[in-house]
Protein backbone atom coordinates (compact mmCIF):
# COMPACT_ATOMS: atom_id res chain seq x y z
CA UNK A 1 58.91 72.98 104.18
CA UNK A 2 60.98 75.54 105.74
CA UNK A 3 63.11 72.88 107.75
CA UNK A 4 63.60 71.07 105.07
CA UNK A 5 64.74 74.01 102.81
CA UNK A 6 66.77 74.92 105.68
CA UNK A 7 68.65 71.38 106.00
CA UNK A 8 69.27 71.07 102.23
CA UNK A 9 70.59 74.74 102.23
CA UNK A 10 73.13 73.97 105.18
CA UNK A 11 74.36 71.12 103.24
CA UNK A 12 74.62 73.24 100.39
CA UNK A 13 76.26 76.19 102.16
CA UNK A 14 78.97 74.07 103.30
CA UNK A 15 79.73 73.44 99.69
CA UNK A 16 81.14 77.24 98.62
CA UNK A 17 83.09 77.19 102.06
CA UNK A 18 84.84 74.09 101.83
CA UNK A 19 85.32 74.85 97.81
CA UNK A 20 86.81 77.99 98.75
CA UNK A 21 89.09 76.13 101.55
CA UNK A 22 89.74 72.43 99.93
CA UNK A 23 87.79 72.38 96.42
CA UNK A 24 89.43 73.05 93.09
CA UNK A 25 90.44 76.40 92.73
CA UNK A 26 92.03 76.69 96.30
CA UNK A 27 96.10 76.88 96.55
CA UNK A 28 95.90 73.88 99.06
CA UNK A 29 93.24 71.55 96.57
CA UNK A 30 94.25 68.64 95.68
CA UNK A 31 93.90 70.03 91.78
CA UNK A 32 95.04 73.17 92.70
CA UNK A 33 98.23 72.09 93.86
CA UNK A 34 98.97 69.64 91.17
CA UNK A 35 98.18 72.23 88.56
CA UNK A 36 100.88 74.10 90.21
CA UNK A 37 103.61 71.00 90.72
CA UNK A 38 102.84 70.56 86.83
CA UNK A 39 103.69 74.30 85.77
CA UNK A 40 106.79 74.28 87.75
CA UNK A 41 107.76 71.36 86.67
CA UNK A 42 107.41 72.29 83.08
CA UNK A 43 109.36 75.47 84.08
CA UNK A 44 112.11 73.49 85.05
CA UNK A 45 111.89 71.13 81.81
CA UNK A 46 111.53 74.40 79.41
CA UNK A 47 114.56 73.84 77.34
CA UNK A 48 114.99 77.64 76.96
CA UNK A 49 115.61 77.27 80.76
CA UNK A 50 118.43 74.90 80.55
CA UNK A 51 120.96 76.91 77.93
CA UNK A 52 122.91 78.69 80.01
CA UNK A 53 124.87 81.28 78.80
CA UNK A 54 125.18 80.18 75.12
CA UNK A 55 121.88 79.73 73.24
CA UNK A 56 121.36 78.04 69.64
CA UNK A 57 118.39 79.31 67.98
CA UNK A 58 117.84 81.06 71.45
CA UNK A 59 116.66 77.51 73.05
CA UNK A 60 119.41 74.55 72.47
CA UNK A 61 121.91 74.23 74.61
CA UNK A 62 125.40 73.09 73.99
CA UNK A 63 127.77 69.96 74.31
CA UNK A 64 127.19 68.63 77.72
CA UNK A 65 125.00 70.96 78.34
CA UNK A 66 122.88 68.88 76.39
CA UNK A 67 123.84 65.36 77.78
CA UNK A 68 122.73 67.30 81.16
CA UNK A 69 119.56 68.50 79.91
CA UNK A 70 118.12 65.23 78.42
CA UNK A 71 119.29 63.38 81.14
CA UNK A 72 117.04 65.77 83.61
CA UNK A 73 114.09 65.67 81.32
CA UNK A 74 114.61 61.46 81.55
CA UNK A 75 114.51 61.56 85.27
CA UNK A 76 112.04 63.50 85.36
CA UNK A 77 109.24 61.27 83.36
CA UNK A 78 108.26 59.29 86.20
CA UNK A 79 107.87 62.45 88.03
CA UNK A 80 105.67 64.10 85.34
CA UNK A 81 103.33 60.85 84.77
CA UNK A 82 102.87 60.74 88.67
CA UNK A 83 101.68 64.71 87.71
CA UNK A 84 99.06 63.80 85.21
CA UNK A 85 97.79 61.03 87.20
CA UNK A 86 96.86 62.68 89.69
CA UNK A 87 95.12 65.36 88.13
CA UNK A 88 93.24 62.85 86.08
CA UNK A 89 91.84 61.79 89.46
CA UNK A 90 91.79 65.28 90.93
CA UNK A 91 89.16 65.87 87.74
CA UNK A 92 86.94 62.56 88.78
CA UNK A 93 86.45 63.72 92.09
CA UNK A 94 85.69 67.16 90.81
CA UNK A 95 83.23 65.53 88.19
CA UNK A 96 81.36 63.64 91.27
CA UNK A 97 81.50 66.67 93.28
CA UNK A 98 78.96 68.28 90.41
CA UNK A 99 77.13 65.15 90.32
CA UNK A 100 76.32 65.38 94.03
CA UNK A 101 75.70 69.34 93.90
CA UNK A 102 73.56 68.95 90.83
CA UNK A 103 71.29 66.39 92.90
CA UNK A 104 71.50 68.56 96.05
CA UNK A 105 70.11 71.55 93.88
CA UNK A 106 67.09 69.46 92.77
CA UNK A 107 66.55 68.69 96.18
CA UNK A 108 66.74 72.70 96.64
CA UNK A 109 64.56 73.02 93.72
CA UNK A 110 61.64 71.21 94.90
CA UNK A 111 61.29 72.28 98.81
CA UNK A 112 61.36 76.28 97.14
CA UNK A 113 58.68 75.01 94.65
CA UNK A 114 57.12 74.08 98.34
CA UNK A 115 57.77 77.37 99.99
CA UNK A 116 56.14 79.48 97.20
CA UNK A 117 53.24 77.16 97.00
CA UNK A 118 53.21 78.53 101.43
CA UNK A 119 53.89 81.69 100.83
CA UNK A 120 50.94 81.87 98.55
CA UNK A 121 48.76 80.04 101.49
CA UNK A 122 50.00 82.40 103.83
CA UNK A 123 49.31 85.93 102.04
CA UNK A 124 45.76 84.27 101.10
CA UNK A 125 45.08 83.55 104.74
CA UNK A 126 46.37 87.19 105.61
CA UNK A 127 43.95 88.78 103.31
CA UNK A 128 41.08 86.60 104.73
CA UNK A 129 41.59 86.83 108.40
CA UNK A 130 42.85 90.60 107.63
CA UNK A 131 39.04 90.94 106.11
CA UNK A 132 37.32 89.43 109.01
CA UNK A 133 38.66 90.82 111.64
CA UNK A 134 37.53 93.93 110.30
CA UNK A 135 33.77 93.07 109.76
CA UNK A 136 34.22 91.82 113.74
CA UNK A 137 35.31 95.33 114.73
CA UNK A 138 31.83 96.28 114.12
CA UNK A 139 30.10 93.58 116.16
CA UNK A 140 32.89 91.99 118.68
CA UNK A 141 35.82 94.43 119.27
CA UNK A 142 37.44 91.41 121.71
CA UNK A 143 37.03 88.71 119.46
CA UNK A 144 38.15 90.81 116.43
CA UNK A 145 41.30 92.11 118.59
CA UNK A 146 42.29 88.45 119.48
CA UNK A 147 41.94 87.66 116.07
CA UNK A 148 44.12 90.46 114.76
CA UNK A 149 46.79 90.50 117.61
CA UNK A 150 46.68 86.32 117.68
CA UNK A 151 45.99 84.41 114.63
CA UNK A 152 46.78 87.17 111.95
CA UNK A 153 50.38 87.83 114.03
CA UNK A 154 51.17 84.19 114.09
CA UNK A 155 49.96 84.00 110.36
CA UNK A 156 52.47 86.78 109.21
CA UNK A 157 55.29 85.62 111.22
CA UNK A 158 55.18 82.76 109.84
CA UNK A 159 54.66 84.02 106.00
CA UNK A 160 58.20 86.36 106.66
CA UNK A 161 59.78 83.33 108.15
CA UNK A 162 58.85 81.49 104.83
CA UNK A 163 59.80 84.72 103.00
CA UNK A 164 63.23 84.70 104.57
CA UNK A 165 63.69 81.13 103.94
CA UNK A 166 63.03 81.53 100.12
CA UNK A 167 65.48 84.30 100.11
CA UNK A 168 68.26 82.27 101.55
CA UNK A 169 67.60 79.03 99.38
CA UNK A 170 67.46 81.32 96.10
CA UNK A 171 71.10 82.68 97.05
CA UNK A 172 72.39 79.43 98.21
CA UNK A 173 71.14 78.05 94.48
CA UNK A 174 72.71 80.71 92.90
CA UNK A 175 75.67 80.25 94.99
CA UNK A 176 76.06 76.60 94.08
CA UNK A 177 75.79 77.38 90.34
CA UNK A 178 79.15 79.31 90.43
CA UNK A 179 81.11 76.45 92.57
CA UNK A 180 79.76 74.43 89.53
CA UNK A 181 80.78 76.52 87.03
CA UNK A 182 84.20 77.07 88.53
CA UNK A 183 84.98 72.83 89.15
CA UNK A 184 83.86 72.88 85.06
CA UNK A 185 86.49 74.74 84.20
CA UNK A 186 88.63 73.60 86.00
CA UNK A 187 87.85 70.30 84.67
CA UNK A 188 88.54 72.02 81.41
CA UNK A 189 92.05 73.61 82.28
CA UNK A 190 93.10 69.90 83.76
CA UNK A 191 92.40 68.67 79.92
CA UNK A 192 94.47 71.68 78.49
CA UNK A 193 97.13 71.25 81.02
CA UNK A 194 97.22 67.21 80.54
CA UNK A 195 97.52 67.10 77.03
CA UNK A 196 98.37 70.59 75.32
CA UNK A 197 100.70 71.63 77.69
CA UNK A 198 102.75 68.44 78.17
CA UNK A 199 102.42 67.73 74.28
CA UNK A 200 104.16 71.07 74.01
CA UNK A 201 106.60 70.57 76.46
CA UNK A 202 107.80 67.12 74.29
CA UNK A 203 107.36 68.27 71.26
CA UNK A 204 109.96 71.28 72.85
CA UNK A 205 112.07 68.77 73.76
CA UNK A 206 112.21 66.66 70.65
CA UNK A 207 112.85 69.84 68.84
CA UNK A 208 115.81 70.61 70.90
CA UNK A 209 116.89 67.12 70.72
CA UNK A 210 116.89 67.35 66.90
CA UNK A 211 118.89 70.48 66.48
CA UNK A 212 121.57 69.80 69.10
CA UNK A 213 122.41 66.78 67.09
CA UNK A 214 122.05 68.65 64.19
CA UNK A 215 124.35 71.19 65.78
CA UNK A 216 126.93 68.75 67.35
């Protein structure tokens, strides 16, 4: 039981580390770096951005100004689609990533469900060898000092090794639940950034469009 607590927590160790250097919410993340490319991308689209010196209703800008602007903002489509693809994938693999964690921690789940079901064995067998090594004392000192310095040793060794092991495989669980957490809502600011943000941005731009025409 312990080993096999012990193997599913080093898989599940790895997880936080490798979150906290490649998953998600880490600058060089596949996610996390898109995210970024997006918001500077919508920087550099913000028509406010692109007005120069002279501002109509504080965001349009004027005569070729404009021309220049809309021409940018064409170019860069392709650019912005190749954005939102990719974070549409970045959130599949971040969706099978809590798939696989979710199974992992059922695997966790069942070998602590083990370890208690041990540790119960063990403190049982304490009590009971503890008792009868005491009623030897009376009758065989040897036998009842082999007993206590032997078996009863061995017996609570092994009850703080599963102790220890329990310990461990409740943080690890707990640690998992945050990486978890985190790739959810990340999941969730992909959707915001896909479709609220980049609807904003256009409907921004459409605006603009409209009252530099109006303007010119």
């Amino acid at each position: 039981a312990i080993g096999q607590a012990a193997e599913t927590s080093n898989r599940l160790l790895k997880s936080p580390v490798r979150a906290l250097q490649e998953g998600g919410l880490s600058e060089g993340s596949k996610v996390g770096s898109t995210l970024l490319e997006l918001r500077r991308t919508i920087e550099d689209l913000d028509p406010k951005e692109a007005t120069g010196a002279k501002k109509f209703l504080g965001m349009v800008p004027f005569g070729d100004k404009v021309t220049d602007y809309f021409r940018k903002y064409q170019s860069a489509q392709t650019h912005l689609d190749g954005i939102l693809h990719a974070l549409r994938d970045g959130q599949d693999e971040l969706g099978k990533d809590n798939a696989a964690l979710n199974l992992e921690k059922q695997y966790l789940w069942e070998a602590m469900a083990r370890l208690n079901q041990y540790v119960y064995v063990a403190e049982r067998l304490d009590a009971r060898l503890a008792a009868g090594s005491g009623d030897l004392e009376a009758t065989d000192l040897d036998n009842a000092r082999a007993l206590r310095d032997d078996v009863l040793f061995y017996v609570r060794q092994k009850h703080q090794d599963l102790l220890t092991q329990l310990a461990v495989s409740i943080q690890n669980y707990l640690a998992i639940d945050i990486v978890i957490k985190n790739n959810i809502e990340l999941i969730k600011g992909v959707d915001r950034a896909s479709t609220t943000t980049v609807s904003a941005l256009r409907t921004a731009v459409i605006v603009a469009q409209a009252l530099g025409n109006q303007k010119l």
